[in-house]
PDB file of N, CA and C in Angstrom:
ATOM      1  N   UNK A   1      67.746 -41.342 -25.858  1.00  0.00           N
ATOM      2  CA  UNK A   1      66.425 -40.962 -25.399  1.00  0.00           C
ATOM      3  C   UNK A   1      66.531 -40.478 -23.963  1.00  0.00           C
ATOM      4  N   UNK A   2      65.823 -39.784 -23.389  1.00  0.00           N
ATOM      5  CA  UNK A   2      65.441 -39.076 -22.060  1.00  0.00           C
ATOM      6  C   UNK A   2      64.369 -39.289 -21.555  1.00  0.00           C
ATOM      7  N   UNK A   3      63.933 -39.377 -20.647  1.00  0.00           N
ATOM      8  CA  UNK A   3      62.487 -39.196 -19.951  1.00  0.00           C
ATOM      9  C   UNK A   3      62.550 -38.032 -18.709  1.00  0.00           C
ATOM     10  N   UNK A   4      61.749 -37.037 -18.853  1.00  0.00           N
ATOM     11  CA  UNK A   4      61.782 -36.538 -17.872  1.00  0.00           C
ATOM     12  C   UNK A   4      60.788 -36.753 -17.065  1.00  0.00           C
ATOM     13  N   UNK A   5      60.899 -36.636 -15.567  1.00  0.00           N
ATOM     14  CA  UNK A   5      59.635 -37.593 -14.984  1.00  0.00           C
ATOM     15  C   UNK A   5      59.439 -36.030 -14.022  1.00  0.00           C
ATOM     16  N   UNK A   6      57.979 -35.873 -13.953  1.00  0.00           N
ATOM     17  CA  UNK A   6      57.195 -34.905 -12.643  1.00  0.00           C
ATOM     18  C   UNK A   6      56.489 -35.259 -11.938  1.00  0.00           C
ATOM     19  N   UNK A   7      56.567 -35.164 -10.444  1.00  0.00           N
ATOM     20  CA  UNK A   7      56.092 -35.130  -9.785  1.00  0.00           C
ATOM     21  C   UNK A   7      56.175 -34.470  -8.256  1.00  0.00           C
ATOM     22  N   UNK A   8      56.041 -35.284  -6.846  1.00  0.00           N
ATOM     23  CA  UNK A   8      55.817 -34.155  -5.728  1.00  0.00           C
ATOM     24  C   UNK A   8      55.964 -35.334  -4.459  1.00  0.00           C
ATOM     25  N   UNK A   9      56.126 -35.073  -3.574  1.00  0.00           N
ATOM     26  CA  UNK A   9      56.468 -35.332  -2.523  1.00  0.00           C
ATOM     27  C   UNK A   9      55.362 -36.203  -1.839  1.00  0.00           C
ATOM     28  N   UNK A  10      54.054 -35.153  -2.046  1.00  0.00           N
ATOM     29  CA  UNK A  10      52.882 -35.489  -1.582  1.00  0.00           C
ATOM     30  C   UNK A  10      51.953 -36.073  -2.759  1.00  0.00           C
ATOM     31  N   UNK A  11      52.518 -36.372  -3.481  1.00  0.00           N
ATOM     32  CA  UNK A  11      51.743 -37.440  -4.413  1.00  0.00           C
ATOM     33  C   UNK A  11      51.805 -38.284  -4.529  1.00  0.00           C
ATOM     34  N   UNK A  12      50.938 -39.154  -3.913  1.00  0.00           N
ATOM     35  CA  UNK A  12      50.527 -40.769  -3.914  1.00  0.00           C
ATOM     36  C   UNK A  12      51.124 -42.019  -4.858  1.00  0.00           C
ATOM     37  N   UNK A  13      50.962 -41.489  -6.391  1.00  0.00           N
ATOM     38  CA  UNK A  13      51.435 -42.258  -7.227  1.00  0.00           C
ATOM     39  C   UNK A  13      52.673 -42.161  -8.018  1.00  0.00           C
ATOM     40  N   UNK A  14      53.070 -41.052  -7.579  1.00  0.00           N
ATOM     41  CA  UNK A  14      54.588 -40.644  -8.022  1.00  0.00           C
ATOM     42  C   UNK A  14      55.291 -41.477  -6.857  1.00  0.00           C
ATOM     43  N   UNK A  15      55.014 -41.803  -5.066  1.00  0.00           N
ATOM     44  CA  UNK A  15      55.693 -42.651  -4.804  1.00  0.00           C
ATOM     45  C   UNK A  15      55.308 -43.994  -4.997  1.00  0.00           C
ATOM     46  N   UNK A  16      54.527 -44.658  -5.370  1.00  0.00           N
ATOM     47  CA  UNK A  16      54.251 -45.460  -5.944  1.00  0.00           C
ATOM     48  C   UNK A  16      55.172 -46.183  -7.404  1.00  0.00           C
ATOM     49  N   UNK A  17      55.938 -45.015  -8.133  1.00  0.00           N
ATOM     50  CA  UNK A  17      56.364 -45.218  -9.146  1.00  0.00           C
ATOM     51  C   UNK A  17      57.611 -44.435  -9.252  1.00  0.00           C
ATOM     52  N   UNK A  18      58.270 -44.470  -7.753  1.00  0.00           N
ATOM     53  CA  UNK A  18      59.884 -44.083  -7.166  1.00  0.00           C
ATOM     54  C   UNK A  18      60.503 -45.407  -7.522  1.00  0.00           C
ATOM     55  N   UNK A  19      60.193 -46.630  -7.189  1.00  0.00           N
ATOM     56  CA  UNK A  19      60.797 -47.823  -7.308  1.00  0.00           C
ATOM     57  C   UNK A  19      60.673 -48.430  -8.559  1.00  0.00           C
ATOM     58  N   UNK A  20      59.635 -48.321  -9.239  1.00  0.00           N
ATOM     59  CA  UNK A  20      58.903 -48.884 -10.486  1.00  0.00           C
ATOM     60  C   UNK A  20      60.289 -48.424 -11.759  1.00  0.00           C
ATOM     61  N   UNK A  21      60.878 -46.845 -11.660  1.00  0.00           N
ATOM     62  CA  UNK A  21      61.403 -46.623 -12.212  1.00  0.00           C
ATOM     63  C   UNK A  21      62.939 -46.646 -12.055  1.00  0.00           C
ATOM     64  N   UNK A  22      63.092 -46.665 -10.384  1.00  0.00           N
ATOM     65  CA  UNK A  22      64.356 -46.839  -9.984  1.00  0.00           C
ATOM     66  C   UNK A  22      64.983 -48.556 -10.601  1.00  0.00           C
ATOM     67  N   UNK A  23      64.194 -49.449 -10.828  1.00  0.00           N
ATOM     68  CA  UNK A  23      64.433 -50.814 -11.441  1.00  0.00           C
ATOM     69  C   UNK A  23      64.728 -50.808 -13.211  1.00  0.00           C
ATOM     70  N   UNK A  24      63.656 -49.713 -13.440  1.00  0.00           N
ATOM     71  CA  UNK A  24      63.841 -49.685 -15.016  1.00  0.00           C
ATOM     72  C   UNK A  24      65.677 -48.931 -15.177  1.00  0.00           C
ATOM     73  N   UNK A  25      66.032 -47.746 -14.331  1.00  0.00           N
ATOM     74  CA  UNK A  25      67.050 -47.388 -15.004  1.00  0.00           C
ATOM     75  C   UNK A  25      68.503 -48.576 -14.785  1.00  0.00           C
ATOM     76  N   UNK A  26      68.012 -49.095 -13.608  1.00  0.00           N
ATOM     77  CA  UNK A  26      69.238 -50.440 -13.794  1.00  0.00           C
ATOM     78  C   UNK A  26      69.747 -50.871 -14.492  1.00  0.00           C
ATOM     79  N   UNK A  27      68.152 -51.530 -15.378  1.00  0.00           N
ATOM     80  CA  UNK A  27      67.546 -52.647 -16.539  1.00  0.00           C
ATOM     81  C   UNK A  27      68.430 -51.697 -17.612  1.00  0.00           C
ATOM     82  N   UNK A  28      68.261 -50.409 -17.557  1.00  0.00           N
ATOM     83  CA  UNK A  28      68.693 -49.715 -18.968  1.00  0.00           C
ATOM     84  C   UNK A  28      69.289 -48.513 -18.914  1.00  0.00           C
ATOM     85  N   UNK A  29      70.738 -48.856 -18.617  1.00  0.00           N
ATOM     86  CA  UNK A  29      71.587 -47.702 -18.103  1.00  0.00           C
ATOM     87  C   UNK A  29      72.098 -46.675 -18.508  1.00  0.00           C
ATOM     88  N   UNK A  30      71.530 -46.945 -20.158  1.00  0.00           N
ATOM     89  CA  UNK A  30      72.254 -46.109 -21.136  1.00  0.00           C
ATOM     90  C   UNK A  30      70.972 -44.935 -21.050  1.00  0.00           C
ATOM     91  N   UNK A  31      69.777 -45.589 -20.885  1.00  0.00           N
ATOM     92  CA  UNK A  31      68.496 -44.218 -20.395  1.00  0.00           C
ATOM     93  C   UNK A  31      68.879 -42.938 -19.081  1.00  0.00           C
ATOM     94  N   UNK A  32      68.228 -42.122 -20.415  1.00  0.00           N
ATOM     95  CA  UNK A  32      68.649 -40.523 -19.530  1.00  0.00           C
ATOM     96  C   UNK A  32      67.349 -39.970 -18.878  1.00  0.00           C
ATOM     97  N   UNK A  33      67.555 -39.755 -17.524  1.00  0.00           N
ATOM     98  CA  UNK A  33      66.342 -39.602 -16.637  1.00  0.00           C
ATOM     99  C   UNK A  33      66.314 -38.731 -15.692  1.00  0.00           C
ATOM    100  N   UNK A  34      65.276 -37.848 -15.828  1.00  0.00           N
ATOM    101  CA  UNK A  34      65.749 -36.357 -14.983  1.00  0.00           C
ATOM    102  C   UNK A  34      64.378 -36.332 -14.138  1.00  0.00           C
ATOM    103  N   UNK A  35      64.719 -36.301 -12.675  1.00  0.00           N
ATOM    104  CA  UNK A  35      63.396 -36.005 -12.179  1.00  0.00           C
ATOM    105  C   UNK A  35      63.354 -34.060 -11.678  1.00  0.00           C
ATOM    106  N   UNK A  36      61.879 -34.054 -12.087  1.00  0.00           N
ATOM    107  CA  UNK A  36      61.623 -32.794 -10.999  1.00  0.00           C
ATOM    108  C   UNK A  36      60.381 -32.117 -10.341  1.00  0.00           C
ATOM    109  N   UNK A  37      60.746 -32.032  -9.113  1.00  0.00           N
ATOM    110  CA  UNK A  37      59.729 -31.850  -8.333  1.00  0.00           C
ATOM    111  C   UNK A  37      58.901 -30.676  -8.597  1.00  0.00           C
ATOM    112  N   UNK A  38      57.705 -30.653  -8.630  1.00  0.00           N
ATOM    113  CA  UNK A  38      56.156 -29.431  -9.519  1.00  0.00           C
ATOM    114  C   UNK A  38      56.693 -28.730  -8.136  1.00  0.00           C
ATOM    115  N   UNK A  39      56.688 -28.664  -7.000  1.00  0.00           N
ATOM    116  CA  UNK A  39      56.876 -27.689  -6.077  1.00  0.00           C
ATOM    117  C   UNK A  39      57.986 -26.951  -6.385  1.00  0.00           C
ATOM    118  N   UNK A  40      58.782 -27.358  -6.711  1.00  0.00           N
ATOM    119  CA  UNK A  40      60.196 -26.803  -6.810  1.00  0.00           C
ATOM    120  C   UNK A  40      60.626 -25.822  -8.082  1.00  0.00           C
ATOM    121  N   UNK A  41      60.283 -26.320  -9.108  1.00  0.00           N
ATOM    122  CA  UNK A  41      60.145 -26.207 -10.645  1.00  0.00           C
ATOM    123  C   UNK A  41      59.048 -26.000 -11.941  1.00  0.00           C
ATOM    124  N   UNK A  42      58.221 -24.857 -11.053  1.00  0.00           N
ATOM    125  CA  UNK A  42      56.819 -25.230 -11.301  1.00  0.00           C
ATOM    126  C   UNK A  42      56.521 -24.759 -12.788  1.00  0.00           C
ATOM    127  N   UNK A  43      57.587 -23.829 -13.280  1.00  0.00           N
ATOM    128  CA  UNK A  43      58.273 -22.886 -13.994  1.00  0.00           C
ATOM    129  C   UNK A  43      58.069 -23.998 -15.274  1.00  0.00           C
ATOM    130  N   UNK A  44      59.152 -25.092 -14.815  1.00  0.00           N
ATOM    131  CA  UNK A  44      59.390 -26.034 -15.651  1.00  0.00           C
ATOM    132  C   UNK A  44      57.886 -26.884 -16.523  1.00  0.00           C
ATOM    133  N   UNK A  45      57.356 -27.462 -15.396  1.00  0.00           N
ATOM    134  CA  UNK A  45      56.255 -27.897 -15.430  1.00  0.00           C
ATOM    135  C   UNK A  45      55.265 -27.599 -16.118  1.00  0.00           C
ATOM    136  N   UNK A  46      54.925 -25.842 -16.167  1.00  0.00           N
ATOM    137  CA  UNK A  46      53.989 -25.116 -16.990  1.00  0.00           C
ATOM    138  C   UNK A  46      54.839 -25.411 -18.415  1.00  0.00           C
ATOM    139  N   UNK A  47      56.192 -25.113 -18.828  1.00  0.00           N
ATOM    140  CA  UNK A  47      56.683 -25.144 -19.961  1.00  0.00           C
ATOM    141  C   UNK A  47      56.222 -26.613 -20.993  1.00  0.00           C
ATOM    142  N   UNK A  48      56.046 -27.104 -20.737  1.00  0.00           N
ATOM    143  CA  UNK A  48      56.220 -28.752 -20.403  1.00  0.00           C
ATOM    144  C   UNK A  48      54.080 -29.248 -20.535  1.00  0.00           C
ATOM    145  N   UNK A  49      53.630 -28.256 -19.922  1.00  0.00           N
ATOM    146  CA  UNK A  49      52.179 -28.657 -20.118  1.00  0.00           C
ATOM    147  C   UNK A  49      51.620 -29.581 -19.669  1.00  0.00           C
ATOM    148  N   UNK A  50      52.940 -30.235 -17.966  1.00  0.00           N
ATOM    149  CA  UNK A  50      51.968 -30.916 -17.105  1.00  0.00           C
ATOM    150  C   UNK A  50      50.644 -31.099 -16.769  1.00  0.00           C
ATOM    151  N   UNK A  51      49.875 -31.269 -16.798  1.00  0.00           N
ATOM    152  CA  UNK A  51      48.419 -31.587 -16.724  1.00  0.00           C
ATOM    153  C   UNK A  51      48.319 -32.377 -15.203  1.00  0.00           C
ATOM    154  N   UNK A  52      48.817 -33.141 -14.694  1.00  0.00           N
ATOM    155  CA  UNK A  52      48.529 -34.332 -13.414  1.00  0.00           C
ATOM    156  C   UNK A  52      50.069 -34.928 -13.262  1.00  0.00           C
ATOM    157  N   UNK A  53      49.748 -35.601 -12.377  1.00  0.00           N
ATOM    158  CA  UNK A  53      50.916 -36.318 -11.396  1.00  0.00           C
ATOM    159  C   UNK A  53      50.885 -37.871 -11.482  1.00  0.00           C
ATOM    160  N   UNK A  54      51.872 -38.242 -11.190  1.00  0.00           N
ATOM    161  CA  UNK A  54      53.371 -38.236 -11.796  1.00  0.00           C
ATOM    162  C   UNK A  54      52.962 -38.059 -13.194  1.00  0.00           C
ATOM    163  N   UNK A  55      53.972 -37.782 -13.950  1.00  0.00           N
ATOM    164  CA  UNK A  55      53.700 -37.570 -15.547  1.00  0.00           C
ATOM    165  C   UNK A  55      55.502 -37.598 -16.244  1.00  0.00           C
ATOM    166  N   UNK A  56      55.190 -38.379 -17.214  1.00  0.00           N
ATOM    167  CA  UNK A  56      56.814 -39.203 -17.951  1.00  0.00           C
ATOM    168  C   UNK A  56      56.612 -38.494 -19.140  1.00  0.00           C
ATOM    169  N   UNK A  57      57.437 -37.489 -19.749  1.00  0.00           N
ATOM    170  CA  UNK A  57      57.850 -36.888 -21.195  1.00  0.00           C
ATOM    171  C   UNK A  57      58.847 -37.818 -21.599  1.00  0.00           C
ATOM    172  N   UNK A  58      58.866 -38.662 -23.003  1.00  0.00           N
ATOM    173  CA  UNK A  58      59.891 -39.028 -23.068  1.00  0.00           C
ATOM    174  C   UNK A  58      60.096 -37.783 -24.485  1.00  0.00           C
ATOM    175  N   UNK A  59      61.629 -38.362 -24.442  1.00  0.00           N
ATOM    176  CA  UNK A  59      62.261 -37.048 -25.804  1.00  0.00           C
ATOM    177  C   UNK A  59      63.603 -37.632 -26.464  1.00  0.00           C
ATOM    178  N   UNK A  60      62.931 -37.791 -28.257  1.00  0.00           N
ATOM    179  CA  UNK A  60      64.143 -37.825 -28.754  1.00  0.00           C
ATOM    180  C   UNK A  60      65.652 -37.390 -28.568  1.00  0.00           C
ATOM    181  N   UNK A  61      66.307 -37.483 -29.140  1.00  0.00           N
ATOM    182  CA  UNK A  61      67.715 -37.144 -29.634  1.00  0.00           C
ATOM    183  C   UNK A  61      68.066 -35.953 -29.744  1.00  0.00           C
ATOM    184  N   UNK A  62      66.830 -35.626 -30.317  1.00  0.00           N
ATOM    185  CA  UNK A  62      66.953 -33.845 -30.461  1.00  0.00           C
ATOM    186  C   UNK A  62      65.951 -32.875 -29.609  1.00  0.00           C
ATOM    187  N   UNK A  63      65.522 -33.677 -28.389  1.00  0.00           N
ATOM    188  CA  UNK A  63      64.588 -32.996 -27.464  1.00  0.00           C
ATOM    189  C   UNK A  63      63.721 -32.957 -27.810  1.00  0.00           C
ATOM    190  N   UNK A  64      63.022 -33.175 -28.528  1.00  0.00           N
ATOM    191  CA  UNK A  64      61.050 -33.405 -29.257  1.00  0.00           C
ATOM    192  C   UNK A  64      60.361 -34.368 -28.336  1.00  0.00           C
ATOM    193  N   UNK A  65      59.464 -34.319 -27.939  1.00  0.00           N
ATOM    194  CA  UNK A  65      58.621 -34.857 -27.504  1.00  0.00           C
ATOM    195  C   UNK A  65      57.944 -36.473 -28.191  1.00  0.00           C
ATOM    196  N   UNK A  66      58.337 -37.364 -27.826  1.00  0.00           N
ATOM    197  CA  UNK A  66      57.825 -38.543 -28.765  1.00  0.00           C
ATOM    198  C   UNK A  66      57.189 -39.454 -28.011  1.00  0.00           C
ATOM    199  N   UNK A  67      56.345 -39.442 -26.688  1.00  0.00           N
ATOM    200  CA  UNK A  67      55.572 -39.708 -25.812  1.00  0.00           C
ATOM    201  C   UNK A  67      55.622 -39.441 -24.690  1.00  0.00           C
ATOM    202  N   UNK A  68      54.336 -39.584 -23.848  1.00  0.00           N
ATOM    203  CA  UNK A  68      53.934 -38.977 -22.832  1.00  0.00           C
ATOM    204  C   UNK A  68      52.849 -39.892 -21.669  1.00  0.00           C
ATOM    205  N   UNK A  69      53.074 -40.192 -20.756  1.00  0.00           N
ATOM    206  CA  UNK A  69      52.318 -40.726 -19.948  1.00  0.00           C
ATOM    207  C   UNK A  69      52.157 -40.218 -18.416  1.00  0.00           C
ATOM    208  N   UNK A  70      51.278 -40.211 -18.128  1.00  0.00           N
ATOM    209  CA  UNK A  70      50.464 -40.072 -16.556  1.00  0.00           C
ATOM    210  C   UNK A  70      50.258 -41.238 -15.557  1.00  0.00           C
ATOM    211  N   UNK A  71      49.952 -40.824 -14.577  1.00  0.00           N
ATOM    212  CA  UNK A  71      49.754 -41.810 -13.481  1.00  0.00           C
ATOM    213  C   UNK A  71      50.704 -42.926 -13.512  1.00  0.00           C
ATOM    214  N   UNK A  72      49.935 -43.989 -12.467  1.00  0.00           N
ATOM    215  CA  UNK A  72      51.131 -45.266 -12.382  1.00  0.00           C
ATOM    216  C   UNK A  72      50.669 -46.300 -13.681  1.00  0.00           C
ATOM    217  N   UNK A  73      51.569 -46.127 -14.092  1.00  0.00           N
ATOM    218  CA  UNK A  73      51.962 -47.055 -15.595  1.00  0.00           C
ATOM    219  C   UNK A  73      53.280 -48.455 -15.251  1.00  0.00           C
ATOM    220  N   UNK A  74      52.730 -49.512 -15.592  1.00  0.00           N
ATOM    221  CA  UNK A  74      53.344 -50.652 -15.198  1.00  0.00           C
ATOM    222  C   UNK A  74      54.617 -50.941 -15.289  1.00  0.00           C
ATOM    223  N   UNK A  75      55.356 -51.571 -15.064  1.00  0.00           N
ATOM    224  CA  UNK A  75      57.035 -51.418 -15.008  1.00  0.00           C
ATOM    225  C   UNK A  75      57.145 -52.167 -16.566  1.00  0.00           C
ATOM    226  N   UNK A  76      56.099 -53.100 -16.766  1.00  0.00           N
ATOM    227  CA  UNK A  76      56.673 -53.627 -18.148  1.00  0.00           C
ATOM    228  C   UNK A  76      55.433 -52.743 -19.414  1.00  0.00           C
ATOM    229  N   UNK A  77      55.008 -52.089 -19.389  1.00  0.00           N
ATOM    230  CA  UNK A  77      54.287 -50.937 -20.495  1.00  0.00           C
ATOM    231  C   UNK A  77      55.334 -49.856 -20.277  1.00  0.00           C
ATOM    232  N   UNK A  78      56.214 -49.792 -19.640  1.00  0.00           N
ATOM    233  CA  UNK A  78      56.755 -48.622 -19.311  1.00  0.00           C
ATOM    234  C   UNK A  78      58.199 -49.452 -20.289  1.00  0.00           C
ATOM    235  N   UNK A  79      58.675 -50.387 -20.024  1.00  0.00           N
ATOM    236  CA  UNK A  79      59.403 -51.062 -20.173  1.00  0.00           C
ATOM    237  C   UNK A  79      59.754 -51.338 -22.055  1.00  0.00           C
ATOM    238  N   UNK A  80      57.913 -51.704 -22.400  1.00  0.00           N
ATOM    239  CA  UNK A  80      57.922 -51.520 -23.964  1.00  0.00           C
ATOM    240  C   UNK A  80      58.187 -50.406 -24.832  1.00  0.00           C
ATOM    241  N   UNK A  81      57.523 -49.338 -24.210  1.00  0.00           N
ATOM    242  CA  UNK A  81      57.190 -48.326 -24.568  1.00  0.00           C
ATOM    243  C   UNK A  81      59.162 -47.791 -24.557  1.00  0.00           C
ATOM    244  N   UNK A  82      60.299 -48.016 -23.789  1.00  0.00           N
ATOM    245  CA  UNK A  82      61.638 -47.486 -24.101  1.00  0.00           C
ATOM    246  C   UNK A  82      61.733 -48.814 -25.199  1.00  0.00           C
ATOM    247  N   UNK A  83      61.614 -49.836 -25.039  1.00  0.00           N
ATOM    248  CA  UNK A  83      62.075 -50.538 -26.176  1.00  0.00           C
ATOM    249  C   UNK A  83      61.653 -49.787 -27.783  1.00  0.00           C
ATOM    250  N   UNK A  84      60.271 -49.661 -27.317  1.00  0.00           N
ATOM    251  CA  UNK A  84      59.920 -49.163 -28.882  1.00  0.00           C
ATOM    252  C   UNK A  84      60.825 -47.967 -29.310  1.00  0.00           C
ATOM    253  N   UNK A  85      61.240 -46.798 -27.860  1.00  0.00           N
ATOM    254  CA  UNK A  85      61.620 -45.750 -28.694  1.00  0.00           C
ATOM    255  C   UNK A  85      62.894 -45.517 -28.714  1.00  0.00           C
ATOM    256  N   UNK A  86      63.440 -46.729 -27.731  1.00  0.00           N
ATOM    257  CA  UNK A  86      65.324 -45.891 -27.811  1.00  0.00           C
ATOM    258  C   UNK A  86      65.925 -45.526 -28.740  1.00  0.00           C
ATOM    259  N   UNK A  87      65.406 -46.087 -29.976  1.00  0.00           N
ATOM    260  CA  UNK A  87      66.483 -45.634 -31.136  1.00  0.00           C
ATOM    261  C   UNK A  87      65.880 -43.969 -31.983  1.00  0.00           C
ATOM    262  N   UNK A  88      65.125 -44.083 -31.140  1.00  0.00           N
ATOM    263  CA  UNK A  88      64.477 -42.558 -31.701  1.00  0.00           C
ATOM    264  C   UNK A  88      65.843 -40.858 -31.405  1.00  0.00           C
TER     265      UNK A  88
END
């Protein structure tokens, strides 16, 4: 599984959820995690159908989309939510 995570420099809750996630990939090392910044990659972002900030795509095995979350989301909902899907 992957998560790709978006967000920005100047967004409040994306640093808010720099650490939140920097703990989760510890916890679970075998998780693949790509950040990228909407200023930088905005390209990306439109592809992708960002809507708001920070925002988590996670993606099967074969790159599909198999959830999606916004804003600051808790370290352990964030936490269930890879349990439920790693084997996806």
């Amino acid at each position: 599984m992957k998560v790709l995570k978006f967000g920005a420099v100047w967004c409040s809750g994306c640093l808010v959820m720099k650490p939140v996630w920097k703990k989760l990939e510890e916890e679970n090392p075998w998780l693949e995690t790509k950040y990228f910044d909407i200023d930088e990659q905005e390209e990306l972002a439109e592809e992708y159908h960002v809507e708001d900030y920070p925002c988590f795509i996670f993606l099967d095995k074969k790159g599909e989309e198999i959830a999606r979350f916004y804003g600051e989301i808790s370290q352990e909902k964030l936490q269930q939510k890879i349990d439920e899907l790693k084997d996806k």
